[in-house]
PDB file of N, CA and C in Angstrom:
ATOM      1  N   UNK A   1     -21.796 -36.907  21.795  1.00  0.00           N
ATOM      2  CA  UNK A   1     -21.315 -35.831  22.652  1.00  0.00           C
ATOM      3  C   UNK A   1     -20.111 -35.129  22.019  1.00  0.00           C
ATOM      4  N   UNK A   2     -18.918 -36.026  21.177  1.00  0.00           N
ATOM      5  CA  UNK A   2     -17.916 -35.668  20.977  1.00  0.00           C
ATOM      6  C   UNK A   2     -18.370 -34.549  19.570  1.00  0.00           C
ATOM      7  N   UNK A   3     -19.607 -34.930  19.261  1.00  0.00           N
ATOM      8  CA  UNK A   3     -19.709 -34.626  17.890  1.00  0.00           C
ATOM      9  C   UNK A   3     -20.196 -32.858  18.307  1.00  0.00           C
ATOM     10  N   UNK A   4     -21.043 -32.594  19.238  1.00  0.00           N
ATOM     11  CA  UNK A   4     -21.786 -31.814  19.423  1.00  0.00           C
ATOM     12  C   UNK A   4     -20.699 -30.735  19.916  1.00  0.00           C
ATOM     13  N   UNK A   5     -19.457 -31.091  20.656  1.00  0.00           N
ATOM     14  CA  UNK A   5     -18.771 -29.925  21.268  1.00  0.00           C
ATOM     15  C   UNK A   5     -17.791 -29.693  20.068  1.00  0.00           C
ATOM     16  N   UNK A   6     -17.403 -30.067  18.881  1.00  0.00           N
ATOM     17  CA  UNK A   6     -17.124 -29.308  17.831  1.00  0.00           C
ATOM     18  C   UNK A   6     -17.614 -28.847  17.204  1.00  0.00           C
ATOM     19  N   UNK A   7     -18.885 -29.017  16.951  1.00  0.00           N
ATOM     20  CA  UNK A   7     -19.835 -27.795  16.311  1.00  0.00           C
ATOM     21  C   UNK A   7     -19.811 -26.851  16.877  1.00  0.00           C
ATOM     22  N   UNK A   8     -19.773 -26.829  18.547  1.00  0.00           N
ATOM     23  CA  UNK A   8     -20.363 -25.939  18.821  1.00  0.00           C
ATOM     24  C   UNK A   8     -18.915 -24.750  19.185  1.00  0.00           C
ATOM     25  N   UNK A   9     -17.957 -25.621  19.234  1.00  0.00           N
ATOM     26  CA  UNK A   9     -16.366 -24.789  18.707  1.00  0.00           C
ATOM     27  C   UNK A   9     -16.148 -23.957  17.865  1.00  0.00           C
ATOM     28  N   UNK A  10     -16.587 -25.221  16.308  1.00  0.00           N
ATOM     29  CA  UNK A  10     -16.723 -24.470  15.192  1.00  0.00           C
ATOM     30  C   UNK A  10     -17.687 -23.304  14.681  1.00  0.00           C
ATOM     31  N   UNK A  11     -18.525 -23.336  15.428  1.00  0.00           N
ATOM     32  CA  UNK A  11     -19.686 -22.337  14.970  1.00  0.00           C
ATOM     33  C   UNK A  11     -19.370 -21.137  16.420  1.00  0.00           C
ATOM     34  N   UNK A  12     -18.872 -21.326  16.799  1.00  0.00           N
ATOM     35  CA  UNK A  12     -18.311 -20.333  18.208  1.00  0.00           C
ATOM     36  C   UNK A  12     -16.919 -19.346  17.209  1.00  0.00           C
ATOM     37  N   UNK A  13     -16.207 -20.062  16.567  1.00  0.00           N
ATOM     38  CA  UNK A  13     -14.985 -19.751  16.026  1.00  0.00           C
ATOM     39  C   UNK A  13     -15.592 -18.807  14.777  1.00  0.00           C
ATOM     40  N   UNK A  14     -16.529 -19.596  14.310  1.00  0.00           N
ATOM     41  CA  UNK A  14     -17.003 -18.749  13.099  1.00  0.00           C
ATOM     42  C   UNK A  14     -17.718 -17.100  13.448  1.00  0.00           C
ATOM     43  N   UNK A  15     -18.566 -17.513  14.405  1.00  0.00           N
ATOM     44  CA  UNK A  15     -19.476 -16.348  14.861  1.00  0.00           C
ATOM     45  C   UNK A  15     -17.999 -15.177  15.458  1.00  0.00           C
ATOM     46  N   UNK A  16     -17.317 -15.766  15.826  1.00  0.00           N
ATOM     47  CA  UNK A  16     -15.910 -14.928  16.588  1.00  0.00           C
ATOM     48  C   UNK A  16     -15.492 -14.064  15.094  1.00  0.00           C
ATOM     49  N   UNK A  17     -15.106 -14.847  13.934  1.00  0.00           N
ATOM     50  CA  UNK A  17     -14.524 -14.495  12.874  1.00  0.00           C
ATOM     51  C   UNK A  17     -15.609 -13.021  12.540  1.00  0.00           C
ATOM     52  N   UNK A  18     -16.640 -13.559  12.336  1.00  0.00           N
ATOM     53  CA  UNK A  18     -17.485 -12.366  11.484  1.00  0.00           C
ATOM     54  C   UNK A  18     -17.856 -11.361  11.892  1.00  0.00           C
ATOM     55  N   UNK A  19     -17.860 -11.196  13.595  1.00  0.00           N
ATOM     56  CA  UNK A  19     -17.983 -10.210  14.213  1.00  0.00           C
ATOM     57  C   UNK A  19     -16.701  -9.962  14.123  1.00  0.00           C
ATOM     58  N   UNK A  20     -15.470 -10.635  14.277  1.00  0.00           N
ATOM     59  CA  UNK A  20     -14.588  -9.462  14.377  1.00  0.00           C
ATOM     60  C   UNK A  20     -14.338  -8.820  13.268  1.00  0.00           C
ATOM     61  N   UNK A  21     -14.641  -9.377  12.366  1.00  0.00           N
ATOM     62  CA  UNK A  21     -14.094  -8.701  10.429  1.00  0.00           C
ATOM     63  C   UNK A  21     -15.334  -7.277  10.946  1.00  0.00           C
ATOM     64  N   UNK A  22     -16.423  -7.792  11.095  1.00  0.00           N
ATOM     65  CA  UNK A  22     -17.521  -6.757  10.417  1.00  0.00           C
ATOM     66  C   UNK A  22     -17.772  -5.795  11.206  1.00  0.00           C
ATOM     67  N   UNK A  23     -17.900  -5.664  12.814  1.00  0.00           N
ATOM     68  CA  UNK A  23     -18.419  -5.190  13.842  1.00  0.00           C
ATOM     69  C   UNK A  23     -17.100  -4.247  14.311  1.00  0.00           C
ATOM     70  N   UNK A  24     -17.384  -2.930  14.141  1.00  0.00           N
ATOM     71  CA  UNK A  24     -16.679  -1.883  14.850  1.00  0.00           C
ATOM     72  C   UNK A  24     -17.501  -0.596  14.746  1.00  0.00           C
ATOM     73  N   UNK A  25     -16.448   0.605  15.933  1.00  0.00           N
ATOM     74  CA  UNK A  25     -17.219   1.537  16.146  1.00  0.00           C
ATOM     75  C   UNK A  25     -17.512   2.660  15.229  1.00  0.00           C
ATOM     76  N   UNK A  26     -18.636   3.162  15.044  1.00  0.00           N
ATOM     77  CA  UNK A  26     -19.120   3.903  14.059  1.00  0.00           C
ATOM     78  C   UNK A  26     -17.921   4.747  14.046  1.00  0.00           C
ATOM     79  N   UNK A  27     -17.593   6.183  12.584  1.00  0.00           N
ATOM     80  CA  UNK A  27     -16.932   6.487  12.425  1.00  0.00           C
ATOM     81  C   UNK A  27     -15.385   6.463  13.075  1.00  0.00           C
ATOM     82  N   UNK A  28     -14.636   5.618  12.558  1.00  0.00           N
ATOM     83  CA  UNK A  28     -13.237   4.815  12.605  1.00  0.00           C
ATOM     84  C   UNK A  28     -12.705   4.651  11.416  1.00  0.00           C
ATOM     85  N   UNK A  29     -11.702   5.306  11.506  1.00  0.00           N
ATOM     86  CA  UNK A  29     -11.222   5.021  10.523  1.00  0.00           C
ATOM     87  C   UNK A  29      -9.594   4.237  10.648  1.00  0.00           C
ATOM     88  N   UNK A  30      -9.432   3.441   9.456  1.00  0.00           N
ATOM     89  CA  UNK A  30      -7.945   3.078   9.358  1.00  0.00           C
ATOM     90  C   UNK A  30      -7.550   2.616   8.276  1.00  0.00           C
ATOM     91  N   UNK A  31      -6.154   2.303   8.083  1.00  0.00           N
ATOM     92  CA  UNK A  31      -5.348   2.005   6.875  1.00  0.00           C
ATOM     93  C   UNK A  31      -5.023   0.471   6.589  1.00  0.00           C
ATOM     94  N   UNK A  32      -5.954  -0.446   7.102  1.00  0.00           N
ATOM     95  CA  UNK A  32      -6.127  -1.402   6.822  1.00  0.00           C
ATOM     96  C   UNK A  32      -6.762  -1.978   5.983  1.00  0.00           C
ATOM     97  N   UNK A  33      -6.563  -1.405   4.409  1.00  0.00           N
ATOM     98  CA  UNK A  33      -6.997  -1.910   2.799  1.00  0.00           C
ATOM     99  C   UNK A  33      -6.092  -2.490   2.199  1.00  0.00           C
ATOM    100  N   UNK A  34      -6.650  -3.228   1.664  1.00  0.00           N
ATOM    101  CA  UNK A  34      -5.511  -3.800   0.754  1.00  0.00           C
ATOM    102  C   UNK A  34      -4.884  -3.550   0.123  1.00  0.00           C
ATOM    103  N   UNK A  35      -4.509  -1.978  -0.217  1.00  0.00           N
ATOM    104  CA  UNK A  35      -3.384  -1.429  -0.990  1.00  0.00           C
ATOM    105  C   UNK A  35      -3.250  -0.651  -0.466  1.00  0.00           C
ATOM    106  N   UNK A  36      -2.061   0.448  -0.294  1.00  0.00           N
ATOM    107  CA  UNK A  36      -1.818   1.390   0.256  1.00  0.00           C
ATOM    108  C   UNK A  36      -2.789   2.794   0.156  1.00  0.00           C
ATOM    109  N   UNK A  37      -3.530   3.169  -1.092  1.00  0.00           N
ATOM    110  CA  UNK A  37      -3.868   4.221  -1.181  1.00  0.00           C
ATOM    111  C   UNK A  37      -5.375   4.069  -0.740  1.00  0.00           C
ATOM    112  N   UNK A  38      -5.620   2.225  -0.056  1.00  0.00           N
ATOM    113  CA  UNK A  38      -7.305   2.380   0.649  1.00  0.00           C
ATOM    114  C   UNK A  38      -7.002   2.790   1.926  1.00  0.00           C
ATOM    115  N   UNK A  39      -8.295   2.893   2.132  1.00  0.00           N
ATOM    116  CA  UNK A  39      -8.445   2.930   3.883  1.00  0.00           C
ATOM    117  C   UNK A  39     -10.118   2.616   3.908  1.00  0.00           C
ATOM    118  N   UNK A  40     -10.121   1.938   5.297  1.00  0.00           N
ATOM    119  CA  UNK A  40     -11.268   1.785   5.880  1.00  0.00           C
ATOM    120  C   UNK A  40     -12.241   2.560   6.675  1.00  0.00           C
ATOM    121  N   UNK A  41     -13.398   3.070   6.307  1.00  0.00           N
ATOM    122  CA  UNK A  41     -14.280   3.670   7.183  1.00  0.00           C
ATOM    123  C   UNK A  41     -15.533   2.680   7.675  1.00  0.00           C
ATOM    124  N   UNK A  42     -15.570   2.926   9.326  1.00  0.00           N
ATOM    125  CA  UNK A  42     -16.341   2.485  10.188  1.00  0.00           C
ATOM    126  C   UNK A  42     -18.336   3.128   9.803  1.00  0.00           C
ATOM    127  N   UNK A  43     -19.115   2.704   9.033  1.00  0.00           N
ATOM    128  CA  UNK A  43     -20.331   2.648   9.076  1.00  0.00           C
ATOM    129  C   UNK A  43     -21.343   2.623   9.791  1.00  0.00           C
ATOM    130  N   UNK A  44     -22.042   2.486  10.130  1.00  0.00           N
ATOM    131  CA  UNK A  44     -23.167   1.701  10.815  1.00  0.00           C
ATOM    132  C   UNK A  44     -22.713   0.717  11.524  1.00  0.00           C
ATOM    133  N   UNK A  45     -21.732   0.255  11.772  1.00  0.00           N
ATOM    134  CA  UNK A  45     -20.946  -1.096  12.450  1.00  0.00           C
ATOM    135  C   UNK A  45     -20.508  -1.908  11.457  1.00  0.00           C
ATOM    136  N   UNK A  46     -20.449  -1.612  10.322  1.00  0.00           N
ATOM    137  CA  UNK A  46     -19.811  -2.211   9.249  1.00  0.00           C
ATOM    138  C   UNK A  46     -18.413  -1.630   8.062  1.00  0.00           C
ATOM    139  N   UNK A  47     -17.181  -2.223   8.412  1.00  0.00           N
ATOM    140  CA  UNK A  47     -16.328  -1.676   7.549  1.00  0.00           C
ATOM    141  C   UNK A  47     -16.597  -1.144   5.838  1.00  0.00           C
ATOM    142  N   UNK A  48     -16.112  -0.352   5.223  1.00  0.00           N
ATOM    143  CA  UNK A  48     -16.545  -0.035   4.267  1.00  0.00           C
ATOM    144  C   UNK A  48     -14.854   0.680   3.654  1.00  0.00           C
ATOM    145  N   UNK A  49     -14.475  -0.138   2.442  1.00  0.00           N
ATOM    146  CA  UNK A  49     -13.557   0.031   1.955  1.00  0.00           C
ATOM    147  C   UNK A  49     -13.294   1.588   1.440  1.00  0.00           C
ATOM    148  N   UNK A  50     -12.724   2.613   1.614  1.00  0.00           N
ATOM    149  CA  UNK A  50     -12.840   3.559   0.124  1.00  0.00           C
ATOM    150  C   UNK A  50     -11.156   3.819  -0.183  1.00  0.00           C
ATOM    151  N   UNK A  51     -11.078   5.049  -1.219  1.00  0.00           N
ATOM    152  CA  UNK A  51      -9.852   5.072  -1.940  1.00  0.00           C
ATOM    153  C   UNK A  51      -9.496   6.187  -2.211  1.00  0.00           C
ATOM    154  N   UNK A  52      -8.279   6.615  -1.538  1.00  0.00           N
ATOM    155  CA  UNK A  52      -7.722   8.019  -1.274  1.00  0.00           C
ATOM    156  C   UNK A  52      -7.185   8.319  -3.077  1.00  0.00           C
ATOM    157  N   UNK A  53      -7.337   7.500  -4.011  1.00  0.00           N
ATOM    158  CA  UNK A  53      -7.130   8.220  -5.129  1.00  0.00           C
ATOM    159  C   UNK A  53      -5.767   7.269  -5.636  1.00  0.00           C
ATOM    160  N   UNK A  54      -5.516   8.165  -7.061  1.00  0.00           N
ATOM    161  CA  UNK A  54      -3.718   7.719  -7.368  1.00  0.00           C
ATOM    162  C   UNK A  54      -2.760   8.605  -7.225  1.00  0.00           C
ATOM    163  N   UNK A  55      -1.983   7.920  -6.674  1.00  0.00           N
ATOM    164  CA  UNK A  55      -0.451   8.845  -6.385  1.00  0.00           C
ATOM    165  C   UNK A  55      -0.660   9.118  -5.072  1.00  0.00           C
ATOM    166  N   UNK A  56      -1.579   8.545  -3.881  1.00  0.00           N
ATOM    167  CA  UNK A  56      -1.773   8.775  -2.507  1.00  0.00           C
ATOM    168  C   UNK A  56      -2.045   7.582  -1.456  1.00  0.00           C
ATOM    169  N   UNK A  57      -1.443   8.155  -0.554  1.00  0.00           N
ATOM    170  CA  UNK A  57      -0.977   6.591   0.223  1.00  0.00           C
ATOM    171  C   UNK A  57      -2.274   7.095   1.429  1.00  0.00           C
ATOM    172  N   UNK A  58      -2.533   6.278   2.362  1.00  0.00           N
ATOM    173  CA  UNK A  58      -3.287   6.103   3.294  1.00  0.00           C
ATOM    174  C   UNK A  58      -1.990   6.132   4.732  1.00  0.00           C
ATOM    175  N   UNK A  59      -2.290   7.416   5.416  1.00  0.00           N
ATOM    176  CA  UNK A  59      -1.137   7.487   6.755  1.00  0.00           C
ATOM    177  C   UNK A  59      -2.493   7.632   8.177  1.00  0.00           C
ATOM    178  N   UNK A  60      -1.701   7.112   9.103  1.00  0.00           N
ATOM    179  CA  UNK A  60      -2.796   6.918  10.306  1.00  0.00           C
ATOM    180  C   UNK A  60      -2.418   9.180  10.437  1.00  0.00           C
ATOM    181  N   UNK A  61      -3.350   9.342  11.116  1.00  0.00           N
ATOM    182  CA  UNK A  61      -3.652  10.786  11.491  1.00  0.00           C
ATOM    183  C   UNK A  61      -4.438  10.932  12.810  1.00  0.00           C
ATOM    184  N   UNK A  62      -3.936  10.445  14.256  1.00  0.00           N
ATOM    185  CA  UNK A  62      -4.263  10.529  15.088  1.00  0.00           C
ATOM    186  C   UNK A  62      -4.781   9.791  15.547  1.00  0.00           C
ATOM    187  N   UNK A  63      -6.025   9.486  16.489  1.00  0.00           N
ATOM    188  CA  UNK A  63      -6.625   8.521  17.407  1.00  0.00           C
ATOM    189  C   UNK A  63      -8.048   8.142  16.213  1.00  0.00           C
ATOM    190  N   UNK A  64      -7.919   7.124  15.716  1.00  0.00           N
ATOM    191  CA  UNK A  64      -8.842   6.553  14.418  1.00  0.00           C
ATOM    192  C   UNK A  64      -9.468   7.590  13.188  1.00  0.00           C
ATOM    193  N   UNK A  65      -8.670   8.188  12.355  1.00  0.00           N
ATOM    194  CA  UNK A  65      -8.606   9.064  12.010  1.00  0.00           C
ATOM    195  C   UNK A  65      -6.953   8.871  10.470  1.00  0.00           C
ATOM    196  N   UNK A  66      -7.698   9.314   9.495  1.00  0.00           N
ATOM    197  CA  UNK A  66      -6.130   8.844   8.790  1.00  0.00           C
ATOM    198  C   UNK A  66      -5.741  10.281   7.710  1.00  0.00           C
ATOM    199  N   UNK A  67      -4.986  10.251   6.602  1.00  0.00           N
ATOM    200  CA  UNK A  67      -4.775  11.105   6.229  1.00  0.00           C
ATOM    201  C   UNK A  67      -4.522  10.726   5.178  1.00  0.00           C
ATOM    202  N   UNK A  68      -4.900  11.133   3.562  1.00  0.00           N
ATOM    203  CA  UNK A  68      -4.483  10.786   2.381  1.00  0.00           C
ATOM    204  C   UNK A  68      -3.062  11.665   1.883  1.00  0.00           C
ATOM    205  N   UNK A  69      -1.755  11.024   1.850  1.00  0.00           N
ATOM    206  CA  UNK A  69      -1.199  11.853   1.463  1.00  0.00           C
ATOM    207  C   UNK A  69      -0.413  11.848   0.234  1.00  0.00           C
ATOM    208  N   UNK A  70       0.398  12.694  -0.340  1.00  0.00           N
ATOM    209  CA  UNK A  70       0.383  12.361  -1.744  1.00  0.00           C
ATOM    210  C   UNK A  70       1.754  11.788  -1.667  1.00  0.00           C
ATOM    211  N   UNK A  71       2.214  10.865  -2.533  1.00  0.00           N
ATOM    212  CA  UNK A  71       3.724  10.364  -2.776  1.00  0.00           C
ATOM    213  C   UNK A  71       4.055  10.696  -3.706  1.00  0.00           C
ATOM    214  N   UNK A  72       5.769  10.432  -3.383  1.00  0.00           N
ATOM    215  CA  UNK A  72       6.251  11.610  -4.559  1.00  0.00           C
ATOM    216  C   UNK A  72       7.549  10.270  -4.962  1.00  0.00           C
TER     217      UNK A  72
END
């Protein structure tokens, strides 16, 4: 019994993890890349990394929506 309600924790925790990484609403965007000049666009329900370039940072631009802008 003891064995069965941590699986079913662990595989509850996991299924939690991957929907939350992967699953959002179609076109969304945000500045949550791993370097400043990514940003994230919302897909099909799947995040999708891209890259505002060099010499340009990733700024939020309204309600999910961002703005590449250039640094100086």
């Amino acid at each position: 019994m003891k064995f069965t309600s941590i699986f079913f924790l662990t595989s509850t925790l996991l299924a939690y993890q991957y929907f939350d990484s992967y699953e959002c609403q179609p076109e969304t965007y945000d500045c949550e890349g791993s370097y400043p000049n990514e940003y994230r666009h919302c897909y099909k329900g799947t995040w999708r990394t891209r890259n505002c370039g060099n010499s340009r940072a990733c700024l939020p631009n309204g309600h999910n929506k961002v703005t590449c802008a250039k640094m100086y």
